[in-house]
C-alpha atoms as a PDB file:
ATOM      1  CA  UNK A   1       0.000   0.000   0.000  1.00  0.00           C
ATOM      2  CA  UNK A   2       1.148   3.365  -1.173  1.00  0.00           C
ATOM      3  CA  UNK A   3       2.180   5.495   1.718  1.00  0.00           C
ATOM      4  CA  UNK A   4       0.836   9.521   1.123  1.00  0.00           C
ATOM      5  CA  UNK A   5       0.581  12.687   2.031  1.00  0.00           C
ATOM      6  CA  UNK A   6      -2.616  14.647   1.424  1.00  0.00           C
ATOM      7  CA  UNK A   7      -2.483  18.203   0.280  1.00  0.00           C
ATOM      8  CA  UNK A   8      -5.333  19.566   2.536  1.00  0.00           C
ATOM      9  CA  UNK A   9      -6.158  23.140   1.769  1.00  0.00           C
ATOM     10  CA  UNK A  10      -9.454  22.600   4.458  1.00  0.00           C
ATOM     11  CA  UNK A  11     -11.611  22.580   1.569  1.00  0.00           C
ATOM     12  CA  UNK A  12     -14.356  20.354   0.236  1.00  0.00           C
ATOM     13  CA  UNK A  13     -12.483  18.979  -2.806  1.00  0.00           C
ATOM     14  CA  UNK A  14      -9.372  17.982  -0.122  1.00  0.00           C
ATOM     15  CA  UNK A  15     -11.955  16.458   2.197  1.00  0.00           C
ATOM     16  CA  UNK A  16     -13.564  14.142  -0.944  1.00  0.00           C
ATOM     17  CA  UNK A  17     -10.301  13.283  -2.056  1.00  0.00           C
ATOM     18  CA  UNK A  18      -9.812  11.529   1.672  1.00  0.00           C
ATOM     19  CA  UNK A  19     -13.077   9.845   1.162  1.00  0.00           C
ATOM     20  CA  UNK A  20     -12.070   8.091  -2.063  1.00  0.00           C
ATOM     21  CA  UNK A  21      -9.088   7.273  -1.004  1.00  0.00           C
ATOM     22  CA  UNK A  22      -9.955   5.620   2.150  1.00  0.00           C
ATOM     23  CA  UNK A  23     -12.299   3.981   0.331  1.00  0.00           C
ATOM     24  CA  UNK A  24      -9.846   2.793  -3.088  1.00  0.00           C
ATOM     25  CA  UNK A  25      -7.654   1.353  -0.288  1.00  0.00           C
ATOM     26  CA  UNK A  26      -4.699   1.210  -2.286  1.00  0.00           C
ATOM     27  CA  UNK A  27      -3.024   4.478  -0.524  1.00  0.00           C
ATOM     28  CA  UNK A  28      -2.854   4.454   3.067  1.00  0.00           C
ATOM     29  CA  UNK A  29      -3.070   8.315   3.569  1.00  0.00           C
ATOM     30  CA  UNK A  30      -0.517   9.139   6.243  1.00  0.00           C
ATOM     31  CA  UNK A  31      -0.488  12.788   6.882  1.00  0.00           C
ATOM     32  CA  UNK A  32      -2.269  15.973   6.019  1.00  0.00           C
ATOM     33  CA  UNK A  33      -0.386  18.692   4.307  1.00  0.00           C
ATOM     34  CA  UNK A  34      -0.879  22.518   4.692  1.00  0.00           C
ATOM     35  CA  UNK A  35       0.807  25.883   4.172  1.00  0.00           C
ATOM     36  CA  UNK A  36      -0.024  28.461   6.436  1.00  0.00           C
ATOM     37  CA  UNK A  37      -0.003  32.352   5.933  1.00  0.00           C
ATOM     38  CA  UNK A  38       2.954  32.673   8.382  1.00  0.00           C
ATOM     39  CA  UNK A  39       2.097  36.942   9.287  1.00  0.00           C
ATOM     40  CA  UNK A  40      -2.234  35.959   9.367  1.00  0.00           C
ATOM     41  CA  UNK A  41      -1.774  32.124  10.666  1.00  0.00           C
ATOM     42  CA  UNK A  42      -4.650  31.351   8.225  1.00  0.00           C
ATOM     43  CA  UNK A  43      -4.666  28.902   5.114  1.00  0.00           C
ATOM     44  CA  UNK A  44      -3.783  31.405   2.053  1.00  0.00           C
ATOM     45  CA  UNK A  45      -6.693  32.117  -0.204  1.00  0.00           C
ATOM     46  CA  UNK A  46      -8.819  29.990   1.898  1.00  0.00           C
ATOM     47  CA  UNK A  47      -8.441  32.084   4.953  1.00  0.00           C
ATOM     48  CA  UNK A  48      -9.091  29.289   7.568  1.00  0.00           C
ATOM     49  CA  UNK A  49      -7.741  29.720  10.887  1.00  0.00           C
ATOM     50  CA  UNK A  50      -5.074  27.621  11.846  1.00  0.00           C
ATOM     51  CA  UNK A  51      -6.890  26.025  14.642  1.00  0.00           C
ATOM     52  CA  UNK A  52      -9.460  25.193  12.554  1.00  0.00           C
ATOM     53  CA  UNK A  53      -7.761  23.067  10.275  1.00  0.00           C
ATOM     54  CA  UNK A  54      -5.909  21.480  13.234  1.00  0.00           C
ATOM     55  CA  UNK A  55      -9.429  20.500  14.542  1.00  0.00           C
ATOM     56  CA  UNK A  56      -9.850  18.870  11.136  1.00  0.00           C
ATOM     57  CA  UNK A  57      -6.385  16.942  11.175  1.00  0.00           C
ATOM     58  CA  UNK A  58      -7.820  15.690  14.528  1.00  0.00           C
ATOM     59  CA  UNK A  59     -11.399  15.134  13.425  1.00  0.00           C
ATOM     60  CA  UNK A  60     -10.138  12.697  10.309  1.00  0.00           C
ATOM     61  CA  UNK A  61      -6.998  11.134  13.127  1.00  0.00           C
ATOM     62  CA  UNK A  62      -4.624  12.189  11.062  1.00  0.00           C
ATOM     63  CA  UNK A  63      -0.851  14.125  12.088  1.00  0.00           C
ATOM     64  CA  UNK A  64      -1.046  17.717  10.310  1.00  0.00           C
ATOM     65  CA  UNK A  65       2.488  18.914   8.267  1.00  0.00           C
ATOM     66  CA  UNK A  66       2.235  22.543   8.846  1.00  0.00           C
ATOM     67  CA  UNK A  67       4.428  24.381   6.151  1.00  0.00           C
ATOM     68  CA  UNK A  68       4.886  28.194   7.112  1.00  0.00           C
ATOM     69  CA  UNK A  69       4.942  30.619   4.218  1.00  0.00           C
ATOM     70  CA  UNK A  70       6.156  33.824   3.894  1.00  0.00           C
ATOM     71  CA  UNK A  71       3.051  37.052   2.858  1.00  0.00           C
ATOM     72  CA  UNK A  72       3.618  38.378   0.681  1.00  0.00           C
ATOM     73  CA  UNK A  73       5.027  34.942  -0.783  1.00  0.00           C
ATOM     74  CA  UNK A  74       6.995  35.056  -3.646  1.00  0.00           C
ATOM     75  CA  UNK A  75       7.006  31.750  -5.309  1.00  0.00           C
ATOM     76  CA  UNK A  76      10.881  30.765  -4.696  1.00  0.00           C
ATOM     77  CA  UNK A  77       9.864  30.943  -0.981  1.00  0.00           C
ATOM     78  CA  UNK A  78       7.079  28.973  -1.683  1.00  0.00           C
ATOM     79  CA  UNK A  79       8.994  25.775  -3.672  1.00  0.00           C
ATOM     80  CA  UNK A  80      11.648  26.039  -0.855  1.00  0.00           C
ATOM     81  CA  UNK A  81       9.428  25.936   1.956  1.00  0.00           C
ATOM     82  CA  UNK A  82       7.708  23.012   0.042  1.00  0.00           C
ATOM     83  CA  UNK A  83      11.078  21.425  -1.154  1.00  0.00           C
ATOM     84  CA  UNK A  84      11.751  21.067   2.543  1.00  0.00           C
ATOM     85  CA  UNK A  85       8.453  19.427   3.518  1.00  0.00           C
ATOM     86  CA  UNK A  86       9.309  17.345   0.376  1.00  0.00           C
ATOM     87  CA  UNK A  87      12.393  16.062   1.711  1.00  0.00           C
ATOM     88  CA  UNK A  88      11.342  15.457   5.141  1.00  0.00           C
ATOM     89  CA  UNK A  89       8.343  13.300   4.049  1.00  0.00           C
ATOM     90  CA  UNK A  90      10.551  11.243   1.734  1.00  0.00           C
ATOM     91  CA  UNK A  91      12.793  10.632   5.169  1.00  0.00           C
ATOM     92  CA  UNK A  92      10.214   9.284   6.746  1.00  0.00           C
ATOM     93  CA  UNK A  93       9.143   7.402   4.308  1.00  0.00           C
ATOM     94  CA  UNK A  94       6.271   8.863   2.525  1.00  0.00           C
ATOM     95  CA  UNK A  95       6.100   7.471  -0.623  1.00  0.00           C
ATOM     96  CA  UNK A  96       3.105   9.653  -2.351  1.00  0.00           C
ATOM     97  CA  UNK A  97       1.449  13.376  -2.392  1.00  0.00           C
ATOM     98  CA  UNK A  98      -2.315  13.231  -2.667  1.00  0.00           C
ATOM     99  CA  UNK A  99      -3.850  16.470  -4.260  1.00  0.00           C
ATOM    100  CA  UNK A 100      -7.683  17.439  -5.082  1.00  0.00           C
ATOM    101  CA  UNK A 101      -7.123  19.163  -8.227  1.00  0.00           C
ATOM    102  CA  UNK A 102     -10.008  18.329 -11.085  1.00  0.00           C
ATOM    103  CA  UNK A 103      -8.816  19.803 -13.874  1.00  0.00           C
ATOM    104  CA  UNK A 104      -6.422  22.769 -14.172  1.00  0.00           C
ATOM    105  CA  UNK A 105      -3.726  21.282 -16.316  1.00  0.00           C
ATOM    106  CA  UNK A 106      -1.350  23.702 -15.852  1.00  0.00           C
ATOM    107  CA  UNK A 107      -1.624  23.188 -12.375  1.00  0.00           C
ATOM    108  CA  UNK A 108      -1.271  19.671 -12.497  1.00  0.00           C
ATOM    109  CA  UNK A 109       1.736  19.916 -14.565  1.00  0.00           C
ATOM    110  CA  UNK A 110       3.500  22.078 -11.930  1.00  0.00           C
ATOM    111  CA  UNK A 111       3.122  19.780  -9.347  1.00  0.00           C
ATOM    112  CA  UNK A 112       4.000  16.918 -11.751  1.00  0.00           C
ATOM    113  CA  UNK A 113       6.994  18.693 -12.276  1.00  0.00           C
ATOM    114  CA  UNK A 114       8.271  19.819  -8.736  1.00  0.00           C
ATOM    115  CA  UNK A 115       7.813  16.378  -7.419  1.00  0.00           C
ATOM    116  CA  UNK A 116       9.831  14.735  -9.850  1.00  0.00           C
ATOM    117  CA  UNK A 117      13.412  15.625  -8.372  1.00  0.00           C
ATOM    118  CA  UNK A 118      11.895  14.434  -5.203  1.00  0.00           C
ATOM    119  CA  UNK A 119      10.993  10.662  -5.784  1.00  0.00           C
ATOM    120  CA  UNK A 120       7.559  11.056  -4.031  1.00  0.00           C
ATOM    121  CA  UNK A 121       4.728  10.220  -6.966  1.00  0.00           C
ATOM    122  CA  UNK A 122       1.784  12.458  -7.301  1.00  0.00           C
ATOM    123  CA  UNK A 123      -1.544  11.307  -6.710  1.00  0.00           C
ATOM    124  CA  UNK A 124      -5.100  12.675  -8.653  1.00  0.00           C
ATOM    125  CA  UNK A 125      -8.025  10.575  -7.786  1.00  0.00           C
ATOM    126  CA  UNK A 126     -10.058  13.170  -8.587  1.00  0.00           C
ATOM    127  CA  UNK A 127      -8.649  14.048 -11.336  1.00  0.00           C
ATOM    128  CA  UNK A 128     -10.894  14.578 -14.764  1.00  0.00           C
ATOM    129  CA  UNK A 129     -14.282  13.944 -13.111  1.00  0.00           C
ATOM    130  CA  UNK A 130     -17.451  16.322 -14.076  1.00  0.00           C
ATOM    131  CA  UNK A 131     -17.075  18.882 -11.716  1.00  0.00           C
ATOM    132  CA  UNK A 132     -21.297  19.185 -11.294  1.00  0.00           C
ATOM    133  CA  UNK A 133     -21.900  15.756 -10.689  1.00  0.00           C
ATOM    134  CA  UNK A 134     -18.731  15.714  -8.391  1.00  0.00           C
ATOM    135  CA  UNK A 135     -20.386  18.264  -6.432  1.00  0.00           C
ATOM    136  CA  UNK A 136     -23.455  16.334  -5.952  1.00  0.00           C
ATOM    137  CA  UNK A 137     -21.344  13.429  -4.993  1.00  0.00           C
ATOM    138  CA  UNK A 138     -19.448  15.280  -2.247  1.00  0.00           C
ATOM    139  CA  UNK A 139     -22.451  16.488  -0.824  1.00  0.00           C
ATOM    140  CA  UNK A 140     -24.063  12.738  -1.212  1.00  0.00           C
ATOM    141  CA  UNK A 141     -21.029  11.577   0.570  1.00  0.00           C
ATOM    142  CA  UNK A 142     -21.878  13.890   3.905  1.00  0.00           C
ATOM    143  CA  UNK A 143     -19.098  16.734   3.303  1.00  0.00           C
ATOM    144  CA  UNK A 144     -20.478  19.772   4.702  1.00  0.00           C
ATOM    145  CA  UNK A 145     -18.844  22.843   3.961  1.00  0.00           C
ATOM    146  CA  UNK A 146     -19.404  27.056   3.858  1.00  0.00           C
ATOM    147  CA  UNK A 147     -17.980  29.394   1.626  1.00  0.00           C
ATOM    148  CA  UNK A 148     -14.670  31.023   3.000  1.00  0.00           C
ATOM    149  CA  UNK A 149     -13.339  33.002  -0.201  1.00  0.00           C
ATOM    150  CA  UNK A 150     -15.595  34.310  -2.904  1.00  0.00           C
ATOM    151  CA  UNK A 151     -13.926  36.425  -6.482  1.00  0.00           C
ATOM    152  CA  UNK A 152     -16.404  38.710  -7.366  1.00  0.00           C
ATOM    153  CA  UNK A 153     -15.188  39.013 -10.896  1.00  0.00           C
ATOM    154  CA  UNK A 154     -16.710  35.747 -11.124  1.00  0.00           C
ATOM    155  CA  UNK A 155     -19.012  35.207  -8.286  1.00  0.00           C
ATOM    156  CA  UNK A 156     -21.542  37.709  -6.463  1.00  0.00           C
ATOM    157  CA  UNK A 157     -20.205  38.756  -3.208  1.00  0.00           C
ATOM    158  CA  UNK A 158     -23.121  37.831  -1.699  1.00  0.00           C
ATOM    159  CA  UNK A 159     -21.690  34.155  -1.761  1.00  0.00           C
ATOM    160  CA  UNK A 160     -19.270  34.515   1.069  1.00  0.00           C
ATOM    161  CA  UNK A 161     -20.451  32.527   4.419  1.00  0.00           C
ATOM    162  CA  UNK A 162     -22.796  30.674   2.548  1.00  0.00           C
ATOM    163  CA  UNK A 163     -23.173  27.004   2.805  1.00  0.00           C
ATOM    164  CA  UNK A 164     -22.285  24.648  -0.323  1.00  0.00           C
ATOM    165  CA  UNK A 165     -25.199  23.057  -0.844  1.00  0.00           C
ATOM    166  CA  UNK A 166     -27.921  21.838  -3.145  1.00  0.00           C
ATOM    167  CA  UNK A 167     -29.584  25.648  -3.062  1.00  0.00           C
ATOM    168  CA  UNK A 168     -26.074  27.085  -3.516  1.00  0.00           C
ATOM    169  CA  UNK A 169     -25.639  25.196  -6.819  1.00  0.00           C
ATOM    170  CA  UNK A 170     -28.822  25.698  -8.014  1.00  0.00           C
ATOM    171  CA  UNK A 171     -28.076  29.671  -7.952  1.00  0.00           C
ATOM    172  CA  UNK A 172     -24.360  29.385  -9.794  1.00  0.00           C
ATOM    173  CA  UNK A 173     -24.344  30.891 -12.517  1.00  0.00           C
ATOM    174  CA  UNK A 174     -23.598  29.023 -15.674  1.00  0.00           C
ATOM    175  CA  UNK A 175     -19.948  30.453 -15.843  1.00  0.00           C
ATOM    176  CA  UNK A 176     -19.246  29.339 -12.730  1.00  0.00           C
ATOM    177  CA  UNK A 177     -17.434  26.026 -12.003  1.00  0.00           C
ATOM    178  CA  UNK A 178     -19.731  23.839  -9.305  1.00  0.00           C
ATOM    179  CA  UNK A 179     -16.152  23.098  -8.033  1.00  0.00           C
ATOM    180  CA  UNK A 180     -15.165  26.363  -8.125  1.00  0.00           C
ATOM    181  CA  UNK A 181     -11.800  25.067  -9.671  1.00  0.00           C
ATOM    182  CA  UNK A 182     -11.371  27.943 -11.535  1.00  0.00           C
ATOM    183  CA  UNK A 183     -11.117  30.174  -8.210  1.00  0.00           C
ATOM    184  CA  UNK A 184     -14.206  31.158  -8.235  1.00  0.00           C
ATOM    185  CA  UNK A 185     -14.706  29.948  -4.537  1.00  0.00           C
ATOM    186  CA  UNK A 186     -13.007  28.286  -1.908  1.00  0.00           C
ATOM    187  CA  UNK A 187     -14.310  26.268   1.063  1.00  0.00           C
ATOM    188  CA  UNK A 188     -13.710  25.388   4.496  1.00  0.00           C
ATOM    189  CA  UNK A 189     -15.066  21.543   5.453  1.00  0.00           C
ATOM    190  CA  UNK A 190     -17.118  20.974   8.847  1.00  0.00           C
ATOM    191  CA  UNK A 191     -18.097  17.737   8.664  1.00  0.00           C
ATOM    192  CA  UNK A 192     -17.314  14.594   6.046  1.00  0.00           C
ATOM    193  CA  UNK A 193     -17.672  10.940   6.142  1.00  0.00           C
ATOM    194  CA  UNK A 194     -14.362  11.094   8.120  1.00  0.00           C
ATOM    195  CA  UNK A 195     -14.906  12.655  10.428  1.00  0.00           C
ATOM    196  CA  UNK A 196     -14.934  11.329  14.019  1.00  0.00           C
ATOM    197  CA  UNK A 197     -17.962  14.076  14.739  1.00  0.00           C
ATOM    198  CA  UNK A 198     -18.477  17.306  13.343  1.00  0.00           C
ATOM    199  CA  UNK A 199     -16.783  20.930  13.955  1.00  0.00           C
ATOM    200  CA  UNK A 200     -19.151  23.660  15.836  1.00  0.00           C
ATOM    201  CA  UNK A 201     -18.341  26.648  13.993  1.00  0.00           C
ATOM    202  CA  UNK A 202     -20.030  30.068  13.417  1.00  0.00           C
ATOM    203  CA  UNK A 203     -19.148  32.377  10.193  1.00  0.00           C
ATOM    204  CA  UNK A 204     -18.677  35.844  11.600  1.00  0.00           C
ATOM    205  CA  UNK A 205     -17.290  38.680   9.822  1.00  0.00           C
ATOM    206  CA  UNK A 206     -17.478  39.063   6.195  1.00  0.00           C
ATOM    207  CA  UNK A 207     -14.425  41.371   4.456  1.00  0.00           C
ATOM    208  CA  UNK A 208     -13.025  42.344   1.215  1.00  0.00           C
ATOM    209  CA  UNK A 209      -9.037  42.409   0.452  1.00  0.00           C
ATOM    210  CA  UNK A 210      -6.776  42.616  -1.829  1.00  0.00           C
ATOM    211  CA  UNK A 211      -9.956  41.653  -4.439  1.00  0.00           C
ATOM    212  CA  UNK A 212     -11.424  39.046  -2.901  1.00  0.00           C
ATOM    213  CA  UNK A 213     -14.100  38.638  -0.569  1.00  0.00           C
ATOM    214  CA  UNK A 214     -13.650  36.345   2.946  1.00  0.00           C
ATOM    215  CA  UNK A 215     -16.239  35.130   5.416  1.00  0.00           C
ATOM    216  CA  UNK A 216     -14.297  34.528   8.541  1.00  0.00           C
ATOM    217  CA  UNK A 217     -15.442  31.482  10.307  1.00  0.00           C
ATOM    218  CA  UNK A 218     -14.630  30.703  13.819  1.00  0.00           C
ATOM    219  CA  UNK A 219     -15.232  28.034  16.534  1.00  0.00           C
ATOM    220  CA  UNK A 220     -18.660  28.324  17.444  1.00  0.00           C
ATOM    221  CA  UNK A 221     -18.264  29.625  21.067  1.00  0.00           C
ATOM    222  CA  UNK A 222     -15.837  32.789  19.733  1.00  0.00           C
ATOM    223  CA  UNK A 223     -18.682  34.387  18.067  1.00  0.00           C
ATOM    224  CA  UNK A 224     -20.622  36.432  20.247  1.00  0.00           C
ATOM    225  CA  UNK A 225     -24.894  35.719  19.595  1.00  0.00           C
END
């Protein structure tokens, strides 16, 4: 069985990709894998808190490989502060990295092509799938997620904090991915199939920045009623 590492970005894509591997049973998934906003100690683009997404490392039982990243991150700082992750995992013998990309080629390529030097073989099992019946799948499955990050060059703003559900898709428009895999939105996961019980969590504030718009969401008992 192929020992892996899961790129976990806290989102609803990274949580299905868990859920099929678990179930393919050919990769034992050994680790989740995340790169934190070093000056914000959130996910980047995503936003999550870090605690958050330790909650889900614990929630799925699974150790959490927190890489730190510089903001602003220029992308040399990025591949070194991966290469290093990289080489650690390979030490202790991880064999595999896991991602929940669907269909970006380019993006797929890149991490084809950093991984190479590194031995460790790069997993897709997602990859290629109809992104709107994917998204009725995930929800099938029992992933339960809310909108973190909206674009509003692509999506109304109105978006952020919502919940991805069966209502939500129905009001995409047709330009937007169901995925979102085009950056349209990102997602932050509160419950799955794996997990051992579900995250209480509140959205509170919602923000724009830099040209995006954020729903912060918090453990249930920070947000004041």
């Amino acid at each position: 069985m192929t020992r892996a590492l899961l790129a976990w970005s806290s989102g609803k894509d990274s949580a299905h990709a868990l859920h099929v591997l678990r179930e393919r049973g050919d990769v034992e998934v050994v680790g989740l894998l995340t790169t934190f906003n070093a000056t914000h100690d959130r996910v980047a683009m995503h936003a999550v808190r870090r605690e958050l997404v330790r909650a889900q490392a614990a929630a799925v039982a699974l150790p959490l490989v927190e890489v730190e990243i510089p903001w602003p991150c220029p992308n040399g700082a990025y591949e070194t502060a991966m290469a290093a992750a990289m080489a650690d995992a390979k030490a202790r013998g991880v064999e595999a990295v896991a991602f929940g990309d669907l269909f970006l080629a380019d993006v797929r390529r890149y991490r084809e092509e950093r991984l190479a030097p590194t031995g460790l073989q790069p997993l897709f099992p997602l990859w290629g799938r109809d992104t709107r019946s994917l998204a009725r799948e995930i929800l099938d499955s029992g992933v339960r997620a809310v909108l973190t990050c909206v674009d509003p060059r692509a999506l109304d703003a109105r978006f952020a904090g919502r919940a991805f559900d069966e209502a939500l898709l129905a009001e995409l428009p047709a330009s937007v991915d169901a995925c979102g895999e085009n950056g349209e939105f990102h997602s932050f996961v509160w419950d799955s199939p794996q997990f051992a019980a579900p995250l209480a969590v509140a959205t509170g504030e919602v923000i724009e920045r830099e040209g995006f718009v954020f729903a912060d969401v918090r453990p249930a008992a920070a947000v004041p009623a």
